[in-house]
C-alpha atoms as a PDB file:
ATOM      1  CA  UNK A   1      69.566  28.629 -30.747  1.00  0.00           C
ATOM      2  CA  UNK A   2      68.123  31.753 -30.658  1.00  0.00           C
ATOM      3  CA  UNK A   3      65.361  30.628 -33.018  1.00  0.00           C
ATOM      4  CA  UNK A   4      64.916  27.505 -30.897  1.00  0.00           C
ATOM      5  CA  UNK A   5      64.095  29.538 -28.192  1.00  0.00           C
ATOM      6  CA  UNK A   6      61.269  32.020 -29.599  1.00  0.00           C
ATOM      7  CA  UNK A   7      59.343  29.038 -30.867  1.00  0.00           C
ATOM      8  CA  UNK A   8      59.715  27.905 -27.389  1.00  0.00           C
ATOM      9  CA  UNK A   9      58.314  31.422 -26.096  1.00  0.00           C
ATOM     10  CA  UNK A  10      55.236  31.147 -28.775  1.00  0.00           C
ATOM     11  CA  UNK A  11      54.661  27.668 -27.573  1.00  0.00           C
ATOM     12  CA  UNK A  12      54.562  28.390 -24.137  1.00  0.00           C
ATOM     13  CA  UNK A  13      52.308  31.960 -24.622  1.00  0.00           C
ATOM     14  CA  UNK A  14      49.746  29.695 -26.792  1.00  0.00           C
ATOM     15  CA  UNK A  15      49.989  27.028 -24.000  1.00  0.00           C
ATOM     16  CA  UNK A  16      49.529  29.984 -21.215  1.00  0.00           C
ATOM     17  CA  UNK A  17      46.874  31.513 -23.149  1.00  0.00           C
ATOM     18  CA  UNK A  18      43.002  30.717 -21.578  1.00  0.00           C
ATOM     19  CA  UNK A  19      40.694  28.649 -22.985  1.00  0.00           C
ATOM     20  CA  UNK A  20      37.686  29.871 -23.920  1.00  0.00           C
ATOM     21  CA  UNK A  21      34.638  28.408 -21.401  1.00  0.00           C
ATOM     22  CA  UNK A  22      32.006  27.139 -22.970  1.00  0.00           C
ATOM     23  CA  UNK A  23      28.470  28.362 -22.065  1.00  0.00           C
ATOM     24  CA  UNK A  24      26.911  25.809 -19.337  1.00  0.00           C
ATOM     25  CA  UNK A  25      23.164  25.103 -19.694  1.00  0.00           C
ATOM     26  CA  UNK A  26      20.991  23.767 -17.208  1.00  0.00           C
ATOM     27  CA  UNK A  27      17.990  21.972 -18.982  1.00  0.00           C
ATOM     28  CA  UNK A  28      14.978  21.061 -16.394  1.00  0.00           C
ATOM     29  CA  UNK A  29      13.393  18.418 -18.500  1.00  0.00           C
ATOM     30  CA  UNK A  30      15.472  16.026 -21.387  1.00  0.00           C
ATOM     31  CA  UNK A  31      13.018  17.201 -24.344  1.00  0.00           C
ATOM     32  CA  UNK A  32      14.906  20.565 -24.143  1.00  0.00           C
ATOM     33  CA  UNK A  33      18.330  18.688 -23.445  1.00  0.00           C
ATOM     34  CA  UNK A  34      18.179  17.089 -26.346  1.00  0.00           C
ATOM     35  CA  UNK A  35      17.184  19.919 -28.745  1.00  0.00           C
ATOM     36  CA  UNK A  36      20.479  21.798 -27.003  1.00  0.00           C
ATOM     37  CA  UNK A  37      22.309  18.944 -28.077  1.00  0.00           C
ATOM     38  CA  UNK A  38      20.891  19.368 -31.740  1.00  0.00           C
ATOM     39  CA  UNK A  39      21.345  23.019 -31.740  1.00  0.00           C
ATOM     40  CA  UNK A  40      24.643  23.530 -30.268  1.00  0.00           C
ATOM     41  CA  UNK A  41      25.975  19.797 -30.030  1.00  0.00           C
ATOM     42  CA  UNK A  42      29.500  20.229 -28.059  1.00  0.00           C
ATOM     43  CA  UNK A  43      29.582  23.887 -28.805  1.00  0.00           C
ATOM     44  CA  UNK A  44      27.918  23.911 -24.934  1.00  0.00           C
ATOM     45  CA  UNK A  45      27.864  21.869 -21.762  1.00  0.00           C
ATOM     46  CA  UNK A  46      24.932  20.643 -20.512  1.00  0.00           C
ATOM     47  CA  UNK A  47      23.476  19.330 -17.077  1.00  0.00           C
ATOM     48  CA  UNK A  48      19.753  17.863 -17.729  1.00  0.00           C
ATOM     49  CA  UNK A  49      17.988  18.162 -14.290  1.00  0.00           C
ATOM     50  CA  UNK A  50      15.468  14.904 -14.879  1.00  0.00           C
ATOM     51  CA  UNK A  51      15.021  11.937 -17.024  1.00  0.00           C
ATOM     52  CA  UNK A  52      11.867   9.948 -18.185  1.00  0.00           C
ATOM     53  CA  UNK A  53      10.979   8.105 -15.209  1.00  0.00           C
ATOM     54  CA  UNK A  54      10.583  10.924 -13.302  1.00  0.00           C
ATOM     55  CA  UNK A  55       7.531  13.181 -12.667  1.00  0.00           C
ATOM     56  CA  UNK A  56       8.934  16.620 -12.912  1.00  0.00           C
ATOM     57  CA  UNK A  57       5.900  18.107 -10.957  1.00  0.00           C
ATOM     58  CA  UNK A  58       8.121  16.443  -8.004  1.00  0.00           C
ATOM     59  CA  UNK A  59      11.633  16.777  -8.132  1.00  0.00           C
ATOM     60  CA  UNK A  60      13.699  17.094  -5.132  1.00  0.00           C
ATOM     61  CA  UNK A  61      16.203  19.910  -5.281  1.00  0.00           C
ATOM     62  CA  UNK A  62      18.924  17.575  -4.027  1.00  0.00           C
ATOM     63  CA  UNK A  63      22.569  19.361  -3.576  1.00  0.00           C
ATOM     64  CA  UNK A  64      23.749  17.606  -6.776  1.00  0.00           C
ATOM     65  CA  UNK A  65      21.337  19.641  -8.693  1.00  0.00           C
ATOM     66  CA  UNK A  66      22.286  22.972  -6.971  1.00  0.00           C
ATOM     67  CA  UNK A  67      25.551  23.132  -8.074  1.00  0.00           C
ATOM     68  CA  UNK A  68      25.301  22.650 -11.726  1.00  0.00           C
ATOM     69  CA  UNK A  69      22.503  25.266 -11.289  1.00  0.00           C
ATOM     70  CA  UNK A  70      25.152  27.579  -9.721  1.00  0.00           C
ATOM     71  CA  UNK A  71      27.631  26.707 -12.672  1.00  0.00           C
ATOM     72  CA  UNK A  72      24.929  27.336 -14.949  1.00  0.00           C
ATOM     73  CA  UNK A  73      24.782  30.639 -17.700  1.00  0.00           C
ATOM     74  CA  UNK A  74      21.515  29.806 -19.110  1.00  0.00           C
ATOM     75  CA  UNK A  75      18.694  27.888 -17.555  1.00  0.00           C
ATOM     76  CA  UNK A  76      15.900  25.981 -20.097  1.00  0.00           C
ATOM     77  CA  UNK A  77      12.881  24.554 -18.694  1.00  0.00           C
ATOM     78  CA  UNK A  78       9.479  23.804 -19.950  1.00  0.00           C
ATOM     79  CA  UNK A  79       8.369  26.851 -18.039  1.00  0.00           C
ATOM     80  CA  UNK A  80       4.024  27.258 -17.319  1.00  0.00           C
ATOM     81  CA  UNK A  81       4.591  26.420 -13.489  1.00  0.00           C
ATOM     82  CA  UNK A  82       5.359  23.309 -14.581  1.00  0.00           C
ATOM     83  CA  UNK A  83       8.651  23.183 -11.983  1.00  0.00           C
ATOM     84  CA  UNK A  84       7.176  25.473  -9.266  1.00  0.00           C
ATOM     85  CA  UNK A  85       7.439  22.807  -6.834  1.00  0.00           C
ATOM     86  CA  UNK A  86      10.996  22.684  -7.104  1.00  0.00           C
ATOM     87  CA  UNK A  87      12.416  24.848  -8.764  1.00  0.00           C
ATOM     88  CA  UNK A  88      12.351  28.595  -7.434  1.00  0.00           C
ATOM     89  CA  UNK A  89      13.779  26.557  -4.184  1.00  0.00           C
ATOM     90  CA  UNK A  90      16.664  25.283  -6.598  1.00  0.00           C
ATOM     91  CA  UNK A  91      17.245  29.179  -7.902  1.00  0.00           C
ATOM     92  CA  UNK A  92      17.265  30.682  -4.097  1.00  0.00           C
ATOM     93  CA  UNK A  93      19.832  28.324  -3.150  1.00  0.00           C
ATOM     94  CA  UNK A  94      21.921  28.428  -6.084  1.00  0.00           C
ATOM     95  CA  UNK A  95      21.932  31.990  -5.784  1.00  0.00           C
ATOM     96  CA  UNK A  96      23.019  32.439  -9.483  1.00  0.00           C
ATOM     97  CA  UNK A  97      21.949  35.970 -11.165  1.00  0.00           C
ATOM     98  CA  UNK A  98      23.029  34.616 -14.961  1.00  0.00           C
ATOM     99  CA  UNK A  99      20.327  32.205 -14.836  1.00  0.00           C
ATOM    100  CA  UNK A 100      17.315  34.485 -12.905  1.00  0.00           C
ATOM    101  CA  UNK A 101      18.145  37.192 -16.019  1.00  0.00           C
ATOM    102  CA  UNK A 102      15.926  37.827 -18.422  1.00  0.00           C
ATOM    103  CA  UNK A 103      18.819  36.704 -20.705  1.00  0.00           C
ATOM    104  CA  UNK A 104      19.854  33.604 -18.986  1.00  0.00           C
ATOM    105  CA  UNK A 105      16.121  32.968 -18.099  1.00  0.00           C
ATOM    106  CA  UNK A 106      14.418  30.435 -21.331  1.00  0.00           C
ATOM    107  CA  UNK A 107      10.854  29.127 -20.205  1.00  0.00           C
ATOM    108  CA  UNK A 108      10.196  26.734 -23.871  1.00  0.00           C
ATOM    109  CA  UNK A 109       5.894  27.869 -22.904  1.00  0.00           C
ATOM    110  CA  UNK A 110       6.990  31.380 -23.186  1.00  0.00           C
ATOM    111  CA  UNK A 111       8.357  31.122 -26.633  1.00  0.00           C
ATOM    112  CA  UNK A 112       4.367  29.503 -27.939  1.00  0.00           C
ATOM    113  CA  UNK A 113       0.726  29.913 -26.943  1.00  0.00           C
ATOM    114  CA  UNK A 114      -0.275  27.413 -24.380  1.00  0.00           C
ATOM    115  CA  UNK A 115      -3.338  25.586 -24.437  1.00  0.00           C
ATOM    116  CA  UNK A 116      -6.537  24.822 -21.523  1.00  0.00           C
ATOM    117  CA  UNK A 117      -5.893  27.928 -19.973  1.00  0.00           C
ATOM    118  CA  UNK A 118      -7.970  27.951 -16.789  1.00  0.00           C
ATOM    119  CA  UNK A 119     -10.531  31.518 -16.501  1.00  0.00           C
ATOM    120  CA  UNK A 120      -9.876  30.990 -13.215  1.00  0.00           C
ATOM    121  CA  UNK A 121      -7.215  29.125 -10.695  1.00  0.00           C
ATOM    122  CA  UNK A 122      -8.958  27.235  -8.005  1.00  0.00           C
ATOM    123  CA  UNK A 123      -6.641  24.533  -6.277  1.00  0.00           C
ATOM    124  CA  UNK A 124      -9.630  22.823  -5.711  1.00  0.00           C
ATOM    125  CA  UNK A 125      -9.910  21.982  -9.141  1.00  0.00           C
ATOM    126  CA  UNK A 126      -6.792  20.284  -8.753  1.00  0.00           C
ATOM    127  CA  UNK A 127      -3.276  20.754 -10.207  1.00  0.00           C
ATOM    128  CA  UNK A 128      -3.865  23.354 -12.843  1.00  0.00           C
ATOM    129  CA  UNK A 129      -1.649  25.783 -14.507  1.00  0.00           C
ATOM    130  CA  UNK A 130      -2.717  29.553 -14.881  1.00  0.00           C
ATOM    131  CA  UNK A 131      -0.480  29.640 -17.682  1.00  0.00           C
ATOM    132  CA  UNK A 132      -2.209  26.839 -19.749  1.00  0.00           C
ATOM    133  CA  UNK A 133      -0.798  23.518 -19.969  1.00  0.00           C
ATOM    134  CA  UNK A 134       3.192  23.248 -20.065  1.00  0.00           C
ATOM    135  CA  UNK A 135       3.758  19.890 -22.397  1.00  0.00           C
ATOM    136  CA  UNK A 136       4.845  21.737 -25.162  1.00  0.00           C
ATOM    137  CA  UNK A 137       7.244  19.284 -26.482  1.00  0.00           C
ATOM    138  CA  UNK A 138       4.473  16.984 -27.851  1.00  0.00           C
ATOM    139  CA  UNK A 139       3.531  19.472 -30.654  1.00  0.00           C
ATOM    140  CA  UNK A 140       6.381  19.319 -32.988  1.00  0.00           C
ATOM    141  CA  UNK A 141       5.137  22.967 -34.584  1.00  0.00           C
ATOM    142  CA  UNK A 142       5.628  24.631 -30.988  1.00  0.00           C
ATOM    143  CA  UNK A 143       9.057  22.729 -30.701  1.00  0.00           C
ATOM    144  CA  UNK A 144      10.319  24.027 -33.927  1.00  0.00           C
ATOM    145  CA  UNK A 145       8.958  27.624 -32.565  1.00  0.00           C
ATOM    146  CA  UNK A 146      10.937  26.984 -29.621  1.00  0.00           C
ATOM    147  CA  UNK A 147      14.314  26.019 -31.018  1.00  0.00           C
ATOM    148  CA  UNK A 148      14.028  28.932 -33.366  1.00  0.00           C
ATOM    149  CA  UNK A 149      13.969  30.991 -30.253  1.00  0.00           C
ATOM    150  CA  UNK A 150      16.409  28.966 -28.079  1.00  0.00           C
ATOM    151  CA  UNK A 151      18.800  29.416 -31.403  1.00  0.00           C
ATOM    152  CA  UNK A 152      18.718  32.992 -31.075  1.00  0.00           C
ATOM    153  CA  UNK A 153      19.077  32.925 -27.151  1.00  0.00           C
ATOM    154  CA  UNK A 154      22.381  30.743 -27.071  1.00  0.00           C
ATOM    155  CA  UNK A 155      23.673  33.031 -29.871  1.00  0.00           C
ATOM    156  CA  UNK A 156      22.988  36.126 -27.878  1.00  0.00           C
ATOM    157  CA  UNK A 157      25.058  34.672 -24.646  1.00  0.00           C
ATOM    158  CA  UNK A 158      27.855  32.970 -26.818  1.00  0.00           C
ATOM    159  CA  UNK A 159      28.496  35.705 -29.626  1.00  0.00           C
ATOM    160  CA  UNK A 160      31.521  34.224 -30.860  1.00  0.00           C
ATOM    161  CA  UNK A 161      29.561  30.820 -31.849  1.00  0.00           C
ATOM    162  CA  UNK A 162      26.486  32.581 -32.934  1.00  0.00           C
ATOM    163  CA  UNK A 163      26.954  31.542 -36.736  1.00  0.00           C
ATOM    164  CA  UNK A 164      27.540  27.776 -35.276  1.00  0.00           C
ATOM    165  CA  UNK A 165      24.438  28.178 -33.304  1.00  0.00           C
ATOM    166  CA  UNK A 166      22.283  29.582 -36.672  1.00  0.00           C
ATOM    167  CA  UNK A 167      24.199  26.697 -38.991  1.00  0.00           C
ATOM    168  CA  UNK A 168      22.786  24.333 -36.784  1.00  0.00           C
ATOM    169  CA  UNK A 169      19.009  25.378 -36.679  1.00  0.00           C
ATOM    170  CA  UNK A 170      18.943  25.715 -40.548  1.00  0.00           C
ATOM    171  CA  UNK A 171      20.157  22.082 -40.519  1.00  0.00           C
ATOM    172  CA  UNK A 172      17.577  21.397 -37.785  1.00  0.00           C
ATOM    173  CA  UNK A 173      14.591  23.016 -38.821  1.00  0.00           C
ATOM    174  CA  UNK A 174      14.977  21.219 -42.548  1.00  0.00           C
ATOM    175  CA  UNK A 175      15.656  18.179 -40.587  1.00  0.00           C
ATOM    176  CA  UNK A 176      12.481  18.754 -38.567  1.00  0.00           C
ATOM    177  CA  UNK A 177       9.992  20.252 -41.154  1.00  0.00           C
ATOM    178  CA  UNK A 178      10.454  16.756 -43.292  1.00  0.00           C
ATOM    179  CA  UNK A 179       9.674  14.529 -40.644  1.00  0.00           C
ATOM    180  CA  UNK A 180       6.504  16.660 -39.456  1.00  0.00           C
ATOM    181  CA  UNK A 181       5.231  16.003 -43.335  1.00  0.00           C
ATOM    182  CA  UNK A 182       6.320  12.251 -43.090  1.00  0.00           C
ATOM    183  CA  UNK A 183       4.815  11.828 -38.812  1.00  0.00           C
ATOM    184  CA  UNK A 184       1.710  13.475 -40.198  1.00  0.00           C
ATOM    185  CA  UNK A 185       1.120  11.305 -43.482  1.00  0.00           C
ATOM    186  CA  UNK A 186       2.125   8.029 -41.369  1.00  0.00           C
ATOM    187  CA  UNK A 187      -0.571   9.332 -38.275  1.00  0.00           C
ATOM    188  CA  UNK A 188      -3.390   9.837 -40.689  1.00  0.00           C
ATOM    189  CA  UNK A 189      -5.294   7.022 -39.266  1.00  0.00           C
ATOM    190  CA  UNK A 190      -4.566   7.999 -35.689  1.00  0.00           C
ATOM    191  CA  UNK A 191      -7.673  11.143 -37.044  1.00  0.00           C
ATOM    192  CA  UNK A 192     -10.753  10.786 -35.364  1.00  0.00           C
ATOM    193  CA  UNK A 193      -9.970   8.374 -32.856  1.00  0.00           C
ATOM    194  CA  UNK A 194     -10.758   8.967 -29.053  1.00  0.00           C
ATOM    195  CA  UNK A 195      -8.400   7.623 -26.150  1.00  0.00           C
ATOM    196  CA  UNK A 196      -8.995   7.807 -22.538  1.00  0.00           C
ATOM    197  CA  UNK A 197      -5.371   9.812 -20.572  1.00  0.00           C
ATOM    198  CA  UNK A 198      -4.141   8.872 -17.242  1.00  0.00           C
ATOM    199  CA  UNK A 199      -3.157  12.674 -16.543  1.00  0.00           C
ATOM    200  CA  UNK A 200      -4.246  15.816 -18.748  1.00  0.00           C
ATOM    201  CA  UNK A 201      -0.832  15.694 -20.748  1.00  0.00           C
ATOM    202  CA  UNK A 202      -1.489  15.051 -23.722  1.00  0.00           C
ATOM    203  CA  UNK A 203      -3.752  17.894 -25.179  1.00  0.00           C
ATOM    204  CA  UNK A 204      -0.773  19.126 -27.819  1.00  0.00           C
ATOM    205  CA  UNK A 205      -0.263  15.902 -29.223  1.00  0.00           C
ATOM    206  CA  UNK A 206      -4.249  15.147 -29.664  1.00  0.00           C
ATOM    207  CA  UNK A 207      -4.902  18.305 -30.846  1.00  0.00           C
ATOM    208  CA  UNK A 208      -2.017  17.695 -33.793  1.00  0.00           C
ATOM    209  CA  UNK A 209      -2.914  14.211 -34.798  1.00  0.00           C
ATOM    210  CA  UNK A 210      -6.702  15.273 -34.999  1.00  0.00           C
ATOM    211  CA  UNK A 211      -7.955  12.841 -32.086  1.00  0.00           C
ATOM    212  CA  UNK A 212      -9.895  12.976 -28.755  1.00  0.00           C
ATOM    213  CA  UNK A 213      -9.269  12.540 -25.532  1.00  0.00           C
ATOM    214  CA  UNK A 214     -13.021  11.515 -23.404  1.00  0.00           C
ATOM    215  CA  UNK A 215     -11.557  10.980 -20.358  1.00  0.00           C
ATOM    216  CA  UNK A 216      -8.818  10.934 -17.782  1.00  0.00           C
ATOM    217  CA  UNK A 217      -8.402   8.563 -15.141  1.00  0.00           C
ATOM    218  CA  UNK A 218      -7.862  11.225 -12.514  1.00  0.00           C
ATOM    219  CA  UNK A 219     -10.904  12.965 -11.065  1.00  0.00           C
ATOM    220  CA  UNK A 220      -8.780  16.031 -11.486  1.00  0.00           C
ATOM    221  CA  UNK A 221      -5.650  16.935 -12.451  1.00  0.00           C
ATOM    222  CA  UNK A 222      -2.639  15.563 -10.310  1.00  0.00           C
ATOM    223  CA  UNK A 223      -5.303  13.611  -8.021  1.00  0.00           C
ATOM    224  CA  UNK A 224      -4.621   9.875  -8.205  1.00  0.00           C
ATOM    225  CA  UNK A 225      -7.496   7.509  -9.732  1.00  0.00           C
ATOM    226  CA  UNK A 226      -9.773   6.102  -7.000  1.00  0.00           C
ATOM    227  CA  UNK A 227     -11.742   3.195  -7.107  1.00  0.00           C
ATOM    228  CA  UNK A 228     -15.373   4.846  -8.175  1.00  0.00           C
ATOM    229  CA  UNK A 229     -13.627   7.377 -10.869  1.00  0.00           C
ATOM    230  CA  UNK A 230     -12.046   4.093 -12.302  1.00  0.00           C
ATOM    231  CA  UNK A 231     -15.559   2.595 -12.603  1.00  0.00           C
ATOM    232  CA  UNK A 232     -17.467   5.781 -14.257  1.00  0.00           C
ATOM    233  CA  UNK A 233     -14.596   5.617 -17.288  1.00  0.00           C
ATOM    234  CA  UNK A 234     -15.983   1.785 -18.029  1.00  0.00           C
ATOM    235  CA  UNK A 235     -18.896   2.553 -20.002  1.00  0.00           C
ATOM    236  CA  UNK A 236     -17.611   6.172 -21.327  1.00  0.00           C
ATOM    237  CA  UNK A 237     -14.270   4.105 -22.588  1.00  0.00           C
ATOM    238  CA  UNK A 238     -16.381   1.345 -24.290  1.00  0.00           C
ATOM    239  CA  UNK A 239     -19.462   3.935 -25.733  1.00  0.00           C
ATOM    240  CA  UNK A 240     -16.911   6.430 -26.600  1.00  0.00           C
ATOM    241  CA  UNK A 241     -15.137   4.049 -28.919  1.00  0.00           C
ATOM    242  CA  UNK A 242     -11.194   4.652 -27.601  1.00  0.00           C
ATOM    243  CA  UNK A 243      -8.745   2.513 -28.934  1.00  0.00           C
ATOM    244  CA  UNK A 244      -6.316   3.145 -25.699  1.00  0.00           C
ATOM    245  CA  UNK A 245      -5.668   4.154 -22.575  1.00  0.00           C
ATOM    246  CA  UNK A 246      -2.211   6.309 -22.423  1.00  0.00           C
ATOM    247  CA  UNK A 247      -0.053   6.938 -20.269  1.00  0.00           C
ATOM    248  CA  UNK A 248       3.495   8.012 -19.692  1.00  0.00           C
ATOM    249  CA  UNK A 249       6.593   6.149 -18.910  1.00  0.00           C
ATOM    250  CA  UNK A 250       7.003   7.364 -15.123  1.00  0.00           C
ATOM    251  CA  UNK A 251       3.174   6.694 -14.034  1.00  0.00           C
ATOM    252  CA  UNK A 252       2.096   4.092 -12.292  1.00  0.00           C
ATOM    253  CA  UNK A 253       0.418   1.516 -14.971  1.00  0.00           C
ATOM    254  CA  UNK A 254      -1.834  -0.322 -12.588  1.00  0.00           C
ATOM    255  CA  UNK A 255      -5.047   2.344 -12.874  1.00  0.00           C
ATOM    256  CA  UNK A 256      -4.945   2.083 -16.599  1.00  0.00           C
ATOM    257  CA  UNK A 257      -4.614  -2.039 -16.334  1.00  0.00           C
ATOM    258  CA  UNK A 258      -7.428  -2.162 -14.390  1.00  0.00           C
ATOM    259  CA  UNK A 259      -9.760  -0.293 -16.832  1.00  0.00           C
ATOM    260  CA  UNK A 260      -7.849  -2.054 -19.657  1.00  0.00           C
ATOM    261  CA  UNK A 261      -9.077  -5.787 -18.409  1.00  0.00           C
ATOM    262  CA  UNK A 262     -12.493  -4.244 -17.408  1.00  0.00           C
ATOM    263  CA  UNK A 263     -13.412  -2.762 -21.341  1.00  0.00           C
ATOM    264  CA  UNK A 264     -10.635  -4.783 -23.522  1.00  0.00           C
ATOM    265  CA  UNK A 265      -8.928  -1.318 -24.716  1.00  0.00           C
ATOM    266  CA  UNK A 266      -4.737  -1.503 -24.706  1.00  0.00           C
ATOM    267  CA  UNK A 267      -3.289  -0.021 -21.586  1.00  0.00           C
ATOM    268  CA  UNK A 268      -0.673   1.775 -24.126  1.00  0.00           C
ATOM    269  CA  UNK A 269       2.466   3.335 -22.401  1.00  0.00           C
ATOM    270  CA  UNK A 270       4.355   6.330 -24.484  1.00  0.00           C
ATOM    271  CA  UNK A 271       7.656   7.750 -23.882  1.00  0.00           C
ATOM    272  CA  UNK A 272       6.231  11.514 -23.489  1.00  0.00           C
ATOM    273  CA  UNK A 273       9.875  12.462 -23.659  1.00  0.00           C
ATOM    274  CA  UNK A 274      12.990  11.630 -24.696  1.00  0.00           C
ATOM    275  CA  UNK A 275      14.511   8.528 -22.990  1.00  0.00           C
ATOM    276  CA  UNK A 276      11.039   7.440 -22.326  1.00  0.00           C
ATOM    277  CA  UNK A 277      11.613   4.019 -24.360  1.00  0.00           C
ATOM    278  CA  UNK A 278      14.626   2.459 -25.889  1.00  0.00           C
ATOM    279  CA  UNK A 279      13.154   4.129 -29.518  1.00  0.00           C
ATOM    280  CA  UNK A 280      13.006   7.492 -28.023  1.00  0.00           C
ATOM    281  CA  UNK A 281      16.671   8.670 -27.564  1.00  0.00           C
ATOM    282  CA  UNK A 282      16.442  12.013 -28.933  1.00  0.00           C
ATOM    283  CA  UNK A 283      13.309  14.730 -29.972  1.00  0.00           C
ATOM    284  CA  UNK A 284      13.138  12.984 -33.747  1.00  0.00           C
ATOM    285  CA  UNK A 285      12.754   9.339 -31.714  1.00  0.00           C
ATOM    286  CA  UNK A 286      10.388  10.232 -29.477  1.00  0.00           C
ATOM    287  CA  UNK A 287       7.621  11.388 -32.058  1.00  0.00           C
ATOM    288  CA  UNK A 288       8.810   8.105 -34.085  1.00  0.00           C
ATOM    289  CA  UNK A 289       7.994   6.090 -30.814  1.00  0.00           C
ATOM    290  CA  UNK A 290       4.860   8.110 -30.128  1.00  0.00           C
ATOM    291  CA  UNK A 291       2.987   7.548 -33.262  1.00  0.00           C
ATOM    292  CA  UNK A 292       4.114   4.215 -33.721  1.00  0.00           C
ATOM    293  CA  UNK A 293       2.721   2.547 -30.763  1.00  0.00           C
ATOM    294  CA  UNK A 294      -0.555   4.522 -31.286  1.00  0.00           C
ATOM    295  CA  UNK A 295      -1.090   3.231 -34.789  1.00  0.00           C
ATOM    296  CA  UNK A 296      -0.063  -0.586 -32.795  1.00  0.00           C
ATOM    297  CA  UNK A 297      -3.201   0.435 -30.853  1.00  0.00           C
ATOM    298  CA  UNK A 298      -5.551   0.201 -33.531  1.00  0.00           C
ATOM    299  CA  UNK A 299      -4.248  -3.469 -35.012  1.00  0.00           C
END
């Protein structure tokens, strides 16, 4: 009896005892959701603020949103002013310290060096980032730079898992490094060859496949297409040689349709991020998707 009742004191002091919380991490963009889930799988909650079909230049800061942000311990966002239209607003109304810390703080453009940074900032030349362009996560060098730095991060807020955390990079960046050398052997025919961009996105992926972008159907960055920039990209599309006209999932497809019919180059929509076709449903999909419907261009 008296036994019987000591295992029932253990049992009830284990079932007393608290359970460890896992870290919460709010992720602006799915790109970096996704590499959380490869570097940290269900060692971590997650709350990913948008998804594929949304421009994340506009995001409303809707209550929903606020509250994971106020649950949040570490906040990971493309970073580059990429979410200043929404969201400082989201981090004065959380009001959450953890995630305005330099340790709970993780901009993915901090952890690289940006591209087309401006000499100058002029809103007149339309949406432009001081700190160069933000779309990292179409450069699959930068990404691994980035998860080797958002490794060390969660391991620094989550000690206890930080040997999980480093396990699971290893296994990543192997993972990772073997698929750049079989993206960039598959891509080699991509080299060379000039495409005409909806919005100036795309500048890490061109510059890593070796091709050229000669023009964008915005007059300037974040300003729609009108009628008479449409016309002036007929004859540069057709003289310049581009075998497409890209442009992401959550744009509207109807500019690059028109110049498509007008020249007889593919209006070609890619994911840009994860969740951005039925092919891209994590980081290692998305480039799969990417280069795969950019080599369809050229057949």
């Amino acid at each position: 009896m008296r036994k019987l009742l000591l295992w029932m004191i253990v049992l009830l002091g284990v079932l007393a005892a608290p359970v460890e919380a896992k870290l919460r991490v709010f992720a602006c963009e799915p790109e970096w959701g996704s590499l959380l889930e490869e570097l940290a799988a269900d060692t971590i909650d997650v709350d990913v603020a948008t998804n594929a079909l949304q421009d994340v230049h506009v995001v409303e800061a809707r209550p929903s949103l606020i509250a994971k942000m106020r649950k949040a311990d570490l906040l990971v966002c493309s970073g580059a002013q990429l979410e200043i239209g929404w969201l400082p607003q989201l981090l004065r109304q959380a009001g959450n310290a953890r995630v305005t810390s330099a340790a709970g703080n993780f901009m993915a453009a901090n952890q690289v060096t940006t591209l087309d940074r401006p000499a100058s900032v002029d809103r007149a030349a339309g949406d432009v980032h001081p700190d160069g362009n933000p779309h990292v996560q179409l450069d699959p060098y930068r990404v691994l730079a980035i998860a080797r730095a958002l490794s060390a991060r969660l391991g620094e807020l989550d000690a206890a898992n930080a040997a999980i955390y480093q396990q699971r990079f290893d296994d990543f960046e192997s993972r990772w490094q073997a698929a750049i050398t079989r993206w960039e052997i598959k891509a080699a025919p991509l080299k060379g060859k000039a495409v005409v961009v909806h919005h100036s996105a795309w500048i890490y992926l061109l510059q890593w496949l070796g091709m050229r972008e000669i023009g964008s159907l915005e007059p300037k960055p974040g300003v729609p297409p009108t009628s008479a920039h449409l016309s002036s990209l007929i004859d540069v599309t057709k003289a310049g040689g581009a075998v497409a006209i890209i442009s992401a999932a959550y744009q509207d497809s109807k500019p690059d349709e028109w110049l498509a019919g007008r020249t007889g180059v593919p209006a070609l929509v890619l994911p840009f991020t994860v969740g951005g076709d039925e092919q891209a449903k994590d980081l290692f999909g998305l480039y799969d998707s990417t280069i795969d419907r950019l080599l369809g261009a050229l057949k």
